[in-house]
C-alpha atoms as a PDB file:
ATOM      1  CA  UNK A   1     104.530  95.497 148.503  1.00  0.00           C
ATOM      2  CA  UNK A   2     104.745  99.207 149.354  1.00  0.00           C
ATOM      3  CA  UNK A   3     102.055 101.218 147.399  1.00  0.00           C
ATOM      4  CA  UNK A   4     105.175 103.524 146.174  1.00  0.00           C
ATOM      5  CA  UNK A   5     106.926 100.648 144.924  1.00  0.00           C
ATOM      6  CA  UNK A   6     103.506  99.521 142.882  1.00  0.00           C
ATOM      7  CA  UNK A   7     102.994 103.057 141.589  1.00  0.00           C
ATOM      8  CA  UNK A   8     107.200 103.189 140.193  1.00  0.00           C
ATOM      9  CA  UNK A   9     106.688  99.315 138.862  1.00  0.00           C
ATOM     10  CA  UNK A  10     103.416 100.089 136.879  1.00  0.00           C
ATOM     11  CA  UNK A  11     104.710 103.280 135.620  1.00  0.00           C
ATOM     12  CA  UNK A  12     107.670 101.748 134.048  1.00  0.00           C
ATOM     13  CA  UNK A  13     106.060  98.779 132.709  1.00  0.00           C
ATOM     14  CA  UNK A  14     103.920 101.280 130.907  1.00  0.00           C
ATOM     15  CA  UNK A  15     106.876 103.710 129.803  1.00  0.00           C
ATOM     16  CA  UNK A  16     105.475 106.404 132.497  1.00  0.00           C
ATOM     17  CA  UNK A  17     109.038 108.393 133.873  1.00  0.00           C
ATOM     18  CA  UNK A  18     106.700 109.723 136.620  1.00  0.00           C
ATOM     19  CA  UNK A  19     103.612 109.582 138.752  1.00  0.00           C
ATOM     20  CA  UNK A  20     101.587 111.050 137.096  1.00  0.00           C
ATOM     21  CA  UNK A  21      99.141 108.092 136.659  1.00  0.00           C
ATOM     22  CA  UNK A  22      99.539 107.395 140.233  1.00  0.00           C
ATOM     23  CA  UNK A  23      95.878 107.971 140.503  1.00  0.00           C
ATOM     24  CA  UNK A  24      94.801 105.480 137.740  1.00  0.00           C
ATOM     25  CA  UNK A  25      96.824 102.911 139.253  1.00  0.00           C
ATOM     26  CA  UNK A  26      95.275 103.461 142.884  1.00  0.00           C
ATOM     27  CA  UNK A  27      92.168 103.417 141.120  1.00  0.00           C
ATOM     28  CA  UNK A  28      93.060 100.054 139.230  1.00  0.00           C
ATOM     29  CA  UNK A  29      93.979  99.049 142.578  1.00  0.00           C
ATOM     30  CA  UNK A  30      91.166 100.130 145.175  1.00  0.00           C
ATOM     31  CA  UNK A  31      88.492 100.546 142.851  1.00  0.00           C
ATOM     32  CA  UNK A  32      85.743  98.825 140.962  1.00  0.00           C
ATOM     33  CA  UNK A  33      87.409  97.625 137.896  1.00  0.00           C
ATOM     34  CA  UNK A  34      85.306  97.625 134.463  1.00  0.00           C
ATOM     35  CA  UNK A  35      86.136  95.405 131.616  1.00  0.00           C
ATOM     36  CA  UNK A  36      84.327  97.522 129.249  1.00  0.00           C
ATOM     37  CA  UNK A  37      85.968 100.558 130.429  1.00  0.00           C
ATOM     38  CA  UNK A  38      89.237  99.248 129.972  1.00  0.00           C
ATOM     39  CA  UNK A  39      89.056  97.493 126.872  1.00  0.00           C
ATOM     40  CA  UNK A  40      87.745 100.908 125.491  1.00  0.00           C
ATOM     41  CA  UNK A  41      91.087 102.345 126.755  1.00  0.00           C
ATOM     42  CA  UNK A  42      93.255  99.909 125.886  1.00  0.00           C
ATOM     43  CA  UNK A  43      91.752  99.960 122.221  1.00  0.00           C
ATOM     44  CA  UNK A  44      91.942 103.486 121.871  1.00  0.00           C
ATOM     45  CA  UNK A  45      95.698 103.740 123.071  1.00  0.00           C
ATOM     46  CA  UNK A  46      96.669 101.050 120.534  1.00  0.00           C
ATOM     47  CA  UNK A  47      94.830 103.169 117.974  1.00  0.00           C
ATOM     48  CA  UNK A  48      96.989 106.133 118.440  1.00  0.00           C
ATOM     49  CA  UNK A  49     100.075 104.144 119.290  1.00  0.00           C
ATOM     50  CA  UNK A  50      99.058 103.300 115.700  1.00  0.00           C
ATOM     51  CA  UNK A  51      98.847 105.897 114.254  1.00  0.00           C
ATOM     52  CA  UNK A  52     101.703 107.486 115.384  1.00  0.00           C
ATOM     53  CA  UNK A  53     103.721 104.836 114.120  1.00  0.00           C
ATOM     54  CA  UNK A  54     102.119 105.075 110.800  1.00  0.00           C
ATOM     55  CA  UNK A  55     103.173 109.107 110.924  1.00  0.00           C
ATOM     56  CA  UNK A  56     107.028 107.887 111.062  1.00  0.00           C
ATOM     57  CA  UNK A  57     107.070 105.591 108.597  1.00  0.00           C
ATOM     58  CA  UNK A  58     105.284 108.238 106.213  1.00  0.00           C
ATOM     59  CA  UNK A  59     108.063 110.754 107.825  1.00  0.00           C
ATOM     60  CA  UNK A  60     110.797 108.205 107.063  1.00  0.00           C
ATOM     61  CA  UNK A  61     109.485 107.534 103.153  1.00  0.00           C
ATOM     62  CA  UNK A  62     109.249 111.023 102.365  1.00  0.00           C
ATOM     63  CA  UNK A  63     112.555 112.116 104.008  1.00  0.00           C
ATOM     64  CA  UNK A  64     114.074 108.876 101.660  1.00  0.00           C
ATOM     65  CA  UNK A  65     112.484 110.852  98.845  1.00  0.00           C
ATOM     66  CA  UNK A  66     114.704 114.181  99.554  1.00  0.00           C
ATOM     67  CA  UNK A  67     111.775 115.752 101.249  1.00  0.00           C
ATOM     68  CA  UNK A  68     112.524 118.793 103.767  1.00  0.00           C
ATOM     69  CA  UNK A  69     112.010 118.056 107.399  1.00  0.00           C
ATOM     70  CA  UNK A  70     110.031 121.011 107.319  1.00  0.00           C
ATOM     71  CA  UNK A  71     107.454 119.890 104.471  1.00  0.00           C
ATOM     72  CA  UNK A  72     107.635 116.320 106.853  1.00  0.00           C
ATOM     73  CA  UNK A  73     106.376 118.413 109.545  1.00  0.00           C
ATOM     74  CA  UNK A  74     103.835 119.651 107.918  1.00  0.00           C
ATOM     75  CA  UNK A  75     102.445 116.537 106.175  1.00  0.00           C
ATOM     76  CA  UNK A  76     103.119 114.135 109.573  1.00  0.00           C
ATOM     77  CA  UNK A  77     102.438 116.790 112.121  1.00  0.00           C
ATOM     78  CA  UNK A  78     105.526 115.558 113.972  1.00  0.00           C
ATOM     79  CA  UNK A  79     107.717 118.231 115.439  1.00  0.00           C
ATOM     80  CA  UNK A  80     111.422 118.689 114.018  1.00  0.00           C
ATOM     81  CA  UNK A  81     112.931 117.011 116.970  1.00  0.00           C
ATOM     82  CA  UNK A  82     111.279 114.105 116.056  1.00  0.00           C
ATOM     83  CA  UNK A  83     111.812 114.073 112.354  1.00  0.00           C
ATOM     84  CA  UNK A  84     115.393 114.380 113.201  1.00  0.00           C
ATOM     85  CA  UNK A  85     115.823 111.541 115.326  1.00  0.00           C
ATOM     86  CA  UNK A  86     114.475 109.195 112.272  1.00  0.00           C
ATOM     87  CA  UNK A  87     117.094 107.550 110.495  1.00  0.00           C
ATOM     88  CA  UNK A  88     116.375 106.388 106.863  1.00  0.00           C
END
């Protein structure tokens, strides 16, 4: 399989729209691979997938309550754009 190919395959599997990780991936694929390492990464991207996810849901209770999408913004830290693509 074409190294290109690899690079556009991982990047959508992990919601990537470019190549910009093209480097981790040649790394995952030609390097020495740690367990630890990735574990540590994988952890720590769940944590702020997380997170953010918590952030809507607080975004989408206080908009139910008649809250401003500014004041959301400033509670959540979320930009406008986001708040105003959450329906409730």
């Amino acid at each position: 399989m074409p190294l290109e190919l690899i690079v556009q395959v991982y990047n959508i599997n992990h919601g990537h729209n470019s190549e910009a990780n093209a480097s981790e991936v040649l790394n995952m694929l030609f390097g020495e691979w740690d367990k630890e390492e990735y574990l540590e990464v994988a952890c720590e991207e769940a944590r702020e997938a997380g997170m953010e996810q918590e952030k809507l849901i607080i975004a989408k209770n206080l908009l139910s309550e008649g809250s401003t999408p500014e004041f959301v913004q400033r509670i959540t830290g979320l930009s406008l754009d986001e708040i105003e693509e959450i329906d409730f």
